[in-house]
PDB file of N, CA and C in Angstrom:
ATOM      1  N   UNK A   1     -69.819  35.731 -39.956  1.00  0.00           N
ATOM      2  CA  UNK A   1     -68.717  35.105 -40.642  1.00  0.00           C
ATOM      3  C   UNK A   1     -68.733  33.586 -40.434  1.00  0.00           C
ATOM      4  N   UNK A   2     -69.305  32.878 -39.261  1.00  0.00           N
ATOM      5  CA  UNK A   2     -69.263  31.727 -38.990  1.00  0.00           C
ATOM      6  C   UNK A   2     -69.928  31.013 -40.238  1.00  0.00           C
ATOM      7  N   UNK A   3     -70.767  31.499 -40.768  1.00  0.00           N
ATOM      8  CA  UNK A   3     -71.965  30.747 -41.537  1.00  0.00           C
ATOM      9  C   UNK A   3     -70.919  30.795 -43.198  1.00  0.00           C
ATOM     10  N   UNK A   4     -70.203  32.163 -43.282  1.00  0.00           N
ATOM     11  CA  UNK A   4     -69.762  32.157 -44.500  1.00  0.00           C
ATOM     12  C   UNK A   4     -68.432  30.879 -44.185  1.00  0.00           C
ATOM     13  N   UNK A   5     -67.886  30.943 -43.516  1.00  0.00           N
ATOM     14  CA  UNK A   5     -66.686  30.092 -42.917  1.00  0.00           C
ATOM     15  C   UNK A   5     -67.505  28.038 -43.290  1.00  0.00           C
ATOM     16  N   UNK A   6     -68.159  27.914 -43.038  1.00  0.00           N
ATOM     17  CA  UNK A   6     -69.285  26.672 -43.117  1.00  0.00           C
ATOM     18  C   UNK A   6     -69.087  26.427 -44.292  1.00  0.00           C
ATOM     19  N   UNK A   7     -69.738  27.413 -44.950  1.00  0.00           N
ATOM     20  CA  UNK A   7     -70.362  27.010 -46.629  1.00  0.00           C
ATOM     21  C   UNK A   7     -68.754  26.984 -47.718  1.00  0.00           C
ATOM     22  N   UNK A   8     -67.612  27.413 -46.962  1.00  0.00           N
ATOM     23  CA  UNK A   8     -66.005  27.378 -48.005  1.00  0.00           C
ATOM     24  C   UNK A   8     -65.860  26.233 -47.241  1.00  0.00           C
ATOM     25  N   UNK A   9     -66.071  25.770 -46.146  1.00  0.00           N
ATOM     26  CA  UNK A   9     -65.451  24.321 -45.718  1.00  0.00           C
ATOM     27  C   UNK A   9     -66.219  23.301 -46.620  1.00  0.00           C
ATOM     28  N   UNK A  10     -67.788  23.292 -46.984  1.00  0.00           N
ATOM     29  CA  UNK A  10     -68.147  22.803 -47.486  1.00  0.00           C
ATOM     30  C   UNK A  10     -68.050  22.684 -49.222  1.00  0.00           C
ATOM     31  N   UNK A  11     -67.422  23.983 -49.759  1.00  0.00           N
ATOM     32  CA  UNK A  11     -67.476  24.404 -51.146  1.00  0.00           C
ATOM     33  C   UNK A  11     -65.701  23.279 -51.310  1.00  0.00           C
ATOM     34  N   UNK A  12     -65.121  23.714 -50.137  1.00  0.00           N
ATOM     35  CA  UNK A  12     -63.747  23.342 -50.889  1.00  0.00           C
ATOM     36  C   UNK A  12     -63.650  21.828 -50.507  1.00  0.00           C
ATOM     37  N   UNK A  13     -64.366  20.976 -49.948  1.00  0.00           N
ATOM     38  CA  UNK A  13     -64.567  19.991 -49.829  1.00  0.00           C
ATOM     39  C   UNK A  13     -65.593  18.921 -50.993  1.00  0.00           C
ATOM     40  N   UNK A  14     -65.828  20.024 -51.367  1.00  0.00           N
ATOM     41  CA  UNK A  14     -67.068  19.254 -52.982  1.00  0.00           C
ATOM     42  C   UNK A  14     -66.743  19.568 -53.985  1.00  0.00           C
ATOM     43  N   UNK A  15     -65.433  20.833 -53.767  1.00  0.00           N
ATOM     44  CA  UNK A  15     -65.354  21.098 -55.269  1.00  0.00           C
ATOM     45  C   UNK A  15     -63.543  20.548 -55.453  1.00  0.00           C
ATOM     46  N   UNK A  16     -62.897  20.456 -54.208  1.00  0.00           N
ATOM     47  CA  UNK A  16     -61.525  19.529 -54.807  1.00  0.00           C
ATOM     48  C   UNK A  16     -61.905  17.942 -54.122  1.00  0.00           C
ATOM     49  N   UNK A  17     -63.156  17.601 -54.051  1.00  0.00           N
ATOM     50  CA  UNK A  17     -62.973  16.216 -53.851  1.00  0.00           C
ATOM     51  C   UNK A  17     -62.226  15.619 -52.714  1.00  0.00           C
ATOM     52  N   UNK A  18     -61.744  16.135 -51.725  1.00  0.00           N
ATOM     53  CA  UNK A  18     -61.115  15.826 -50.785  1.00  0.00           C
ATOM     54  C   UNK A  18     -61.783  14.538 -49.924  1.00  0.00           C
ATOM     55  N   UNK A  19     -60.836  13.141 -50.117  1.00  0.00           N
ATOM     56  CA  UNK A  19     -61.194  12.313 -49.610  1.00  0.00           C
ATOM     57  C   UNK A  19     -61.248  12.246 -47.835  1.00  0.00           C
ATOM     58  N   UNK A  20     -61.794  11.316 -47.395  1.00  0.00           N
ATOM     59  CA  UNK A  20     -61.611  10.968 -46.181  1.00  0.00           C
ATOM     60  C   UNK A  20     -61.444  12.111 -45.007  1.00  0.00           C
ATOM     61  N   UNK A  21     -61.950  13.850 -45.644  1.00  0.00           N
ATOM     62  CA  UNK A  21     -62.287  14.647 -44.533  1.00  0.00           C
ATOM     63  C   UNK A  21     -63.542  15.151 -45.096  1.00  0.00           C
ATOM     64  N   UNK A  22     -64.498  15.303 -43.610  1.00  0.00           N
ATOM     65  CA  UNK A  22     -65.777  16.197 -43.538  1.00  0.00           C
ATOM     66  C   UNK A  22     -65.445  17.924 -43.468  1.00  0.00           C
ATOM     67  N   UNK A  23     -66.734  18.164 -44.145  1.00  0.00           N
ATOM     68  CA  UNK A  23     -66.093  19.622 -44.097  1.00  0.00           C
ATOM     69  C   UNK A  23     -66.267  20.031 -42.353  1.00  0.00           C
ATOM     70  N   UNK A  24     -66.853  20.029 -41.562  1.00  0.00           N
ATOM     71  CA  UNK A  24     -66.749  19.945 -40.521  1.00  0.00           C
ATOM     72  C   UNK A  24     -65.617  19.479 -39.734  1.00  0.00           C
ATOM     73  N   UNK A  25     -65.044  18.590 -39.999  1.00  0.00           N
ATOM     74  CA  UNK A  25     -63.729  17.932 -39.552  1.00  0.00           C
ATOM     75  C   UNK A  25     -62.140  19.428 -39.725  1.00  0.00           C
ATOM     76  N   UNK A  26     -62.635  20.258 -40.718  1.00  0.00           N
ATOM     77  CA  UNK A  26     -61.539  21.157 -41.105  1.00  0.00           C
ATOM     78  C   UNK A  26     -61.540  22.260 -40.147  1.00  0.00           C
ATOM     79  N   UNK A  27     -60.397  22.174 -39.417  1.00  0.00           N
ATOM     80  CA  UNK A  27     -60.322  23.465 -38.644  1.00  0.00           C
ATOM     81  C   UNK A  27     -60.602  24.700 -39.137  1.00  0.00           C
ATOM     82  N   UNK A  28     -60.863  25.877 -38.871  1.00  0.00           N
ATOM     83  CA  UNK A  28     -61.183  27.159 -39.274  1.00  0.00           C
ATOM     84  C   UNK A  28     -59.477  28.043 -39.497  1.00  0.00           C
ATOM     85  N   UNK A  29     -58.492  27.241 -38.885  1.00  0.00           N
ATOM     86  CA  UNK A  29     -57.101  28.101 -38.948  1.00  0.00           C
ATOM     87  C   UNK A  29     -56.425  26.921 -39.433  1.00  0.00           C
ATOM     88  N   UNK A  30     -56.413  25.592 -39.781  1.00  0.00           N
ATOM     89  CA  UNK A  30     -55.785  24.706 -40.297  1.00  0.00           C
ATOM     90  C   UNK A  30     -55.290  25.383 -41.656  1.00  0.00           C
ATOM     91  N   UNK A  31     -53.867  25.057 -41.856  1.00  0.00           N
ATOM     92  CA  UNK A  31     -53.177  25.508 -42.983  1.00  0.00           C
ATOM     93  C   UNK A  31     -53.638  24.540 -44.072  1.00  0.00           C
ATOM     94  N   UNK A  32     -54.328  25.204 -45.117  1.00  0.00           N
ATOM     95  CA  UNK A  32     -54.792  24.742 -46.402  1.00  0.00           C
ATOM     96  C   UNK A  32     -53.322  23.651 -47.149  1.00  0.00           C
ATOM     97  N   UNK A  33     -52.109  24.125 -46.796  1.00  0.00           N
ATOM     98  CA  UNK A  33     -51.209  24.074 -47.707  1.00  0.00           C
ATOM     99  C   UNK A  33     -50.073  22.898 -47.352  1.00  0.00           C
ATOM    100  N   UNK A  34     -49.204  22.058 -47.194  1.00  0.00           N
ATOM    101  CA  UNK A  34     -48.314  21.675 -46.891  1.00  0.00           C
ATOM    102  C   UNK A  34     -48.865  20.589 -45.484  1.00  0.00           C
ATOM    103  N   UNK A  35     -48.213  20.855 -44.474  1.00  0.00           N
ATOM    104  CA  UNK A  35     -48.702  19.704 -43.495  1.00  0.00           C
ATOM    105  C   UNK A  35     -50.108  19.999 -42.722  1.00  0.00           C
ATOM    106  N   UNK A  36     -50.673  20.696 -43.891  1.00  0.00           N
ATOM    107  CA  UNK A  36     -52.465  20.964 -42.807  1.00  0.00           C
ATOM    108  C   UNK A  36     -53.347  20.129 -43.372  1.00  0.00           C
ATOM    109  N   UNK A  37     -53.931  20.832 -44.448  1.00  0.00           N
ATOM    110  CA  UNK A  37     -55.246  20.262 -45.209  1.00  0.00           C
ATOM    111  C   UNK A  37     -54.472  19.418 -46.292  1.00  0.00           C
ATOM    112  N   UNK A  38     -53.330  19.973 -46.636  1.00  0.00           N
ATOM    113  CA  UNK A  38     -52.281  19.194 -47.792  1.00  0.00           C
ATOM    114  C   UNK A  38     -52.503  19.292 -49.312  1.00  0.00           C
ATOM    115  N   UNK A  39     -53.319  20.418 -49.276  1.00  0.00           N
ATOM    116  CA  UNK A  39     -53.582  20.727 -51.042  1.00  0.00           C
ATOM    117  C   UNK A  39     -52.370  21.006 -51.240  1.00  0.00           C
ATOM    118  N   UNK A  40     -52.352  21.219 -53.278  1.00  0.00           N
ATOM    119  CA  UNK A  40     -51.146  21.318 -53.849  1.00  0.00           C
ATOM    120  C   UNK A  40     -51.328  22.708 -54.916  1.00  0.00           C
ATOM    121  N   UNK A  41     -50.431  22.636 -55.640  1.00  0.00           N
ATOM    122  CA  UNK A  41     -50.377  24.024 -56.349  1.00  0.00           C
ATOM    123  C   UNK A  41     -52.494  23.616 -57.239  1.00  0.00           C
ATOM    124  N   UNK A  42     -52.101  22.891 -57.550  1.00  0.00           N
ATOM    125  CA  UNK A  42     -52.983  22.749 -58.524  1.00  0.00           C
ATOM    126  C   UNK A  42     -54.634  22.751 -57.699  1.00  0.00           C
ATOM    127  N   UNK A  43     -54.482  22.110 -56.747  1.00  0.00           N
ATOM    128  CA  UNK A  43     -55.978  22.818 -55.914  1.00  0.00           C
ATOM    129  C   UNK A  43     -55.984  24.228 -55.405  1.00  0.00           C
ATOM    130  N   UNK A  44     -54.853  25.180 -55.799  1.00  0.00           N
ATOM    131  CA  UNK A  44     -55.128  26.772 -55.198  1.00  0.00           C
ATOM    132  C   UNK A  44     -55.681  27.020 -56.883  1.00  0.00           C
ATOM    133  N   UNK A  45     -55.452  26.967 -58.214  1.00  0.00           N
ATOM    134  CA  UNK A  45     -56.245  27.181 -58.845  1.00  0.00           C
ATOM    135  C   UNK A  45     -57.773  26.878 -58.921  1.00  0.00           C
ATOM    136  N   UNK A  46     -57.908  25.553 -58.277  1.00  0.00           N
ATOM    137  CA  UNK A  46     -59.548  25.460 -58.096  1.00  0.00           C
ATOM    138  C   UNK A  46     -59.929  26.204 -57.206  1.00  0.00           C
ATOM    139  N   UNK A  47     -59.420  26.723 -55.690  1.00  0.00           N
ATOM    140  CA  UNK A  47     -59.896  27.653 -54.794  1.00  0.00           C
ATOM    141  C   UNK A  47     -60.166  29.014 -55.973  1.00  0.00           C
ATOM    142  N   UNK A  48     -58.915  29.306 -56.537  1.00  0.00           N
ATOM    143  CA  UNK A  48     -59.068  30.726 -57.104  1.00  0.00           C
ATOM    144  C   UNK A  48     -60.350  30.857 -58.218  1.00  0.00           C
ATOM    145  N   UNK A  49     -60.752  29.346 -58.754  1.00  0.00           N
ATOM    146  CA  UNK A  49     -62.314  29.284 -59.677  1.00  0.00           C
ATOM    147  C   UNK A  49     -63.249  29.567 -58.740  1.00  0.00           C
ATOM    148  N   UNK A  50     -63.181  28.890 -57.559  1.00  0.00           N
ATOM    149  CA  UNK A  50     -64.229  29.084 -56.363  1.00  0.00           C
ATOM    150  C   UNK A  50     -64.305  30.441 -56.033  1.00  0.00           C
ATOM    151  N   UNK A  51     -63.541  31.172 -55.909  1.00  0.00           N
ATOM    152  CA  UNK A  51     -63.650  32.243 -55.608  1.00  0.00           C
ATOM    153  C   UNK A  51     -64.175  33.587 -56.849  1.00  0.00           C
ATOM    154  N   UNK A  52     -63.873  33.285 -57.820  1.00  0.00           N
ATOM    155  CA  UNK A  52     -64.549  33.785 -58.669  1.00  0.00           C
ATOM    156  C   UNK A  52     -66.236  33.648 -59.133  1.00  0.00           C
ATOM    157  N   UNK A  53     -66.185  32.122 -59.439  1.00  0.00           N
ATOM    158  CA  UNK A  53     -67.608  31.835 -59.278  1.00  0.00           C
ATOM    159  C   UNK A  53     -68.676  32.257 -58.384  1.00  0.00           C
ATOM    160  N   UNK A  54     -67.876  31.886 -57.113  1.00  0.00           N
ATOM    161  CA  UNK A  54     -69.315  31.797 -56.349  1.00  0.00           C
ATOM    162  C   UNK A  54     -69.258  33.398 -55.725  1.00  0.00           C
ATOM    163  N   UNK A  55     -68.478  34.311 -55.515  1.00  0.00           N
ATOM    164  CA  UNK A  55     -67.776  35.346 -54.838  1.00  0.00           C
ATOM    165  C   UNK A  55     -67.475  36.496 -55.711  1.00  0.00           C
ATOM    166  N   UNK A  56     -67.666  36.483 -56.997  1.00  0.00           N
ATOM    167  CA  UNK A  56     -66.987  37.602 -57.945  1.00  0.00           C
ATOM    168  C   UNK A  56     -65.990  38.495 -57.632  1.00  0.00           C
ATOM    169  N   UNK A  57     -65.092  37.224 -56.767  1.00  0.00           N
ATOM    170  CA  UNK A  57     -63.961  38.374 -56.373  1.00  0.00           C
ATOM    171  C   UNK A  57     -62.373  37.433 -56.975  1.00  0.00           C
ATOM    172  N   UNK A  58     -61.532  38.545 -57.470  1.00  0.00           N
ATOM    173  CA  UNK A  58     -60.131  38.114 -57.776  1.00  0.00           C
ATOM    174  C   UNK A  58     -59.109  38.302 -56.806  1.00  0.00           C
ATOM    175  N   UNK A  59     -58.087  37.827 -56.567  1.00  0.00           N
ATOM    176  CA  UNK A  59     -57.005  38.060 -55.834  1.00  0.00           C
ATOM    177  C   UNK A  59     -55.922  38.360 -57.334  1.00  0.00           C
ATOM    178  N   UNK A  60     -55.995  40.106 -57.325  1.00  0.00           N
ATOM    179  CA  UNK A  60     -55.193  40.467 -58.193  1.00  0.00           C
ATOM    180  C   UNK A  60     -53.587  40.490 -57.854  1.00  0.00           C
ATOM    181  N   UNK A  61     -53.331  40.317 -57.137  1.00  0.00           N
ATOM    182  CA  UNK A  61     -51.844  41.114 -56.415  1.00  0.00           C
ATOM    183  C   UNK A  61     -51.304  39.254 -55.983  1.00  0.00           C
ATOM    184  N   UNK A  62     -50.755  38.499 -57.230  1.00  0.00           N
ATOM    185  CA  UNK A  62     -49.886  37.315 -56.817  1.00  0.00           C
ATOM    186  C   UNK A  62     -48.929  37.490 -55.193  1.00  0.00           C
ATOM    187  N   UNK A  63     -48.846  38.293 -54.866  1.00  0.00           N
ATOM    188  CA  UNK A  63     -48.457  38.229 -53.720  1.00  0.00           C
ATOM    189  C   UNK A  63     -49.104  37.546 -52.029  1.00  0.00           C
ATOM    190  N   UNK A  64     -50.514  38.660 -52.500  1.00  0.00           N
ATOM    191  CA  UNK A  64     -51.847  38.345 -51.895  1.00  0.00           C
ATOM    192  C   UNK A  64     -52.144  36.997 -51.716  1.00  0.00           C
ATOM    193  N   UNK A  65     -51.683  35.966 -52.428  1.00  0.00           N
ATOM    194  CA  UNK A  65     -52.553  34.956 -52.573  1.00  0.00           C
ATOM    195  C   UNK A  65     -52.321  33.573 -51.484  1.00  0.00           C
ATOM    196  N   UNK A  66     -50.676  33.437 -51.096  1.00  0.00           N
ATOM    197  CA  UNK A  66     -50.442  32.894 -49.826  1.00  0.00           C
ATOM    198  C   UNK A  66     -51.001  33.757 -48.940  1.00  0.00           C
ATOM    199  N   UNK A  67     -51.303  35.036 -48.563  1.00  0.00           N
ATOM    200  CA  UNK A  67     -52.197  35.489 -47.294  1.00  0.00           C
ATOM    201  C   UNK A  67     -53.320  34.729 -47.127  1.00  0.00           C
ATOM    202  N   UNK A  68     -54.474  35.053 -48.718  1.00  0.00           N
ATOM    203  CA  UNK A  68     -55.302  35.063 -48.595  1.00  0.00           C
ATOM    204  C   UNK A  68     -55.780  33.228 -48.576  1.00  0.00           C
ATOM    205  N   UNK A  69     -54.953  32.458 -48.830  1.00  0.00           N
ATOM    206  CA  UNK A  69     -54.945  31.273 -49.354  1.00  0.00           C
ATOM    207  C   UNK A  69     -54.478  30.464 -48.176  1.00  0.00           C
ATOM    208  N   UNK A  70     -54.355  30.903 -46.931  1.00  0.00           N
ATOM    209  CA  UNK A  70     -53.500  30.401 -45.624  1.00  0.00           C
ATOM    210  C   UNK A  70     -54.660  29.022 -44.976  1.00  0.00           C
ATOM    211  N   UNK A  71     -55.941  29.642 -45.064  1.00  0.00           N
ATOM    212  CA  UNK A  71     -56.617  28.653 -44.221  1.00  0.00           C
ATOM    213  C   UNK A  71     -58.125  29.082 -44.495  1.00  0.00           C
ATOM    214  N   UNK A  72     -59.665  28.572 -43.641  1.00  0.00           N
ATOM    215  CA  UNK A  72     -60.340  28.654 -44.264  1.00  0.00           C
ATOM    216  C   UNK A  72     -60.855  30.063 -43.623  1.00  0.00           C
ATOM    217  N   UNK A  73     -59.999  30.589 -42.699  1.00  0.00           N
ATOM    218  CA  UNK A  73     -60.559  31.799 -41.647  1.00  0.00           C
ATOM    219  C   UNK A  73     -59.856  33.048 -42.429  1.00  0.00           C
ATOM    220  N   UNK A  74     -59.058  33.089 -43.097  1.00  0.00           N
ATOM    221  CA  UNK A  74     -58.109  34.203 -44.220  1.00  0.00           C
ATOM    222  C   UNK A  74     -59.021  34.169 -45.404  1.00  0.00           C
ATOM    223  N   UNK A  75     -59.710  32.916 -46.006  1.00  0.00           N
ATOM    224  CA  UNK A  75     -60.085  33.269 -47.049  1.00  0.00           C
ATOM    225  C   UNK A  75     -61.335  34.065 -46.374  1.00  0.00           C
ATOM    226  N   UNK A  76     -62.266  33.161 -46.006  1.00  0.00           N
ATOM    227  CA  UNK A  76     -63.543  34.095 -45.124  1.00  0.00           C
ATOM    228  C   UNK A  76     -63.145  35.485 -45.130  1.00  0.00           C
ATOM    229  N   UNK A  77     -62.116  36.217 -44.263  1.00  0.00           N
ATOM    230  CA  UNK A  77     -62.130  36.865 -44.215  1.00  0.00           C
ATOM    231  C   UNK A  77     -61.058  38.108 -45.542  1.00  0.00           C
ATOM    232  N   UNK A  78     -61.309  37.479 -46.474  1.00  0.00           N
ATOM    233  CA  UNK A  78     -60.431  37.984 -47.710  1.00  0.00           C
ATOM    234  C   UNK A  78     -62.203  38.482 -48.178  1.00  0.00           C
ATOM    235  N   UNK A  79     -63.038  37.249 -48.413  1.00  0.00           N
ATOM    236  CA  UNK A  79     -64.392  37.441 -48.870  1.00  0.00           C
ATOM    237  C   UNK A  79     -64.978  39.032 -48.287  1.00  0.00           C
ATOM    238  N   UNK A  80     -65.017  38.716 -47.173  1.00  0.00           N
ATOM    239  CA  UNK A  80     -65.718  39.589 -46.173  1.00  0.00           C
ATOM    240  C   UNK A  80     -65.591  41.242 -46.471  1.00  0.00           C
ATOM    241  N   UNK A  81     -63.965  41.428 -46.493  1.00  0.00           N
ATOM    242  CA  UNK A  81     -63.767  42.712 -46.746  1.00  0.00           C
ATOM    243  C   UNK A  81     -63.317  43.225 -48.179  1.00  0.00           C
ATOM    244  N   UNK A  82     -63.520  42.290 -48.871  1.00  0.00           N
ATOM    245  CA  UNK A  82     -63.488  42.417 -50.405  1.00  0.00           C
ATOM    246  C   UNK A  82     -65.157  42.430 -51.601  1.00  0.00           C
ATOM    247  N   UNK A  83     -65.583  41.902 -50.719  1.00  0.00           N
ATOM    248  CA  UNK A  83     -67.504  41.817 -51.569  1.00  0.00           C
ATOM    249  C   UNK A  83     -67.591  43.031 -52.052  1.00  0.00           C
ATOM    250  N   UNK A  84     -68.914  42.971 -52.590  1.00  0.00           N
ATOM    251  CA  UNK A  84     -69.170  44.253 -53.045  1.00  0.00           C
ATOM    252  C   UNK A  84     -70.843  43.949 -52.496  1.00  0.00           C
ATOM    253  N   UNK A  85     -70.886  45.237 -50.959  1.00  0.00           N
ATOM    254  CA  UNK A  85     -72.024  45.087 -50.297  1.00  0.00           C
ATOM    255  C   UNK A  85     -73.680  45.501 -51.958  1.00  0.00           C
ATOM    256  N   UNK A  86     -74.429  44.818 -51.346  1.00  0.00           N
ATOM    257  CA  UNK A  86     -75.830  45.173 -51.650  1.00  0.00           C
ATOM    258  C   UNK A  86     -76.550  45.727 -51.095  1.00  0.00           C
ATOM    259  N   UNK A  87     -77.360  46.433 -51.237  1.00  0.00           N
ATOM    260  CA  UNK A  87     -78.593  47.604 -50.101  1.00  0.00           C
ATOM    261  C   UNK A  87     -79.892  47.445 -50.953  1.00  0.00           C
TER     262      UNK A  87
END
């Protein structure tokens, strides 16, 4: 999970443009939302493109989506047990 945790610090850092932080710099439990990372409504729709794109996964259940949307260790682990394994 560490490695998948890396590559969303790095995805959500290139894909909302976030000035003046490294993706490295982003805690793994830092709140995405309000006084953490400080995105706004309108960067949880770019997470929710990210997550489709790169992940082919939806967060159907509007409820779900502050869980899954909390930080970068909830989404990781939203990914994780939502994929659809390969063999």
């Amino acid at each position: 999970m560490d490695e998948l945790i890396a590559d969303l610090k790095e995805q959500i850092a290139e894909q909302l443009k976030i000035k003046n932080i490294r993706p490295e710099d982003i805690d793994n439990d830092e709140p995405l939302f309000g006084a953490g990372l400080g995105l706004d409504s309108l960067d949880v729709l770019e997470l929710i493109v990210l997550l489709k794109q790169k992940y082919k996964l939806r967060v159907t259940n509007a409820e779900d989506g502050p869980k899954v949307f909390r930080s970068v260790r909830t989404m990781a682990e939203y990914i994780t047990a939502n994929r659809v394994q390969t063999t």
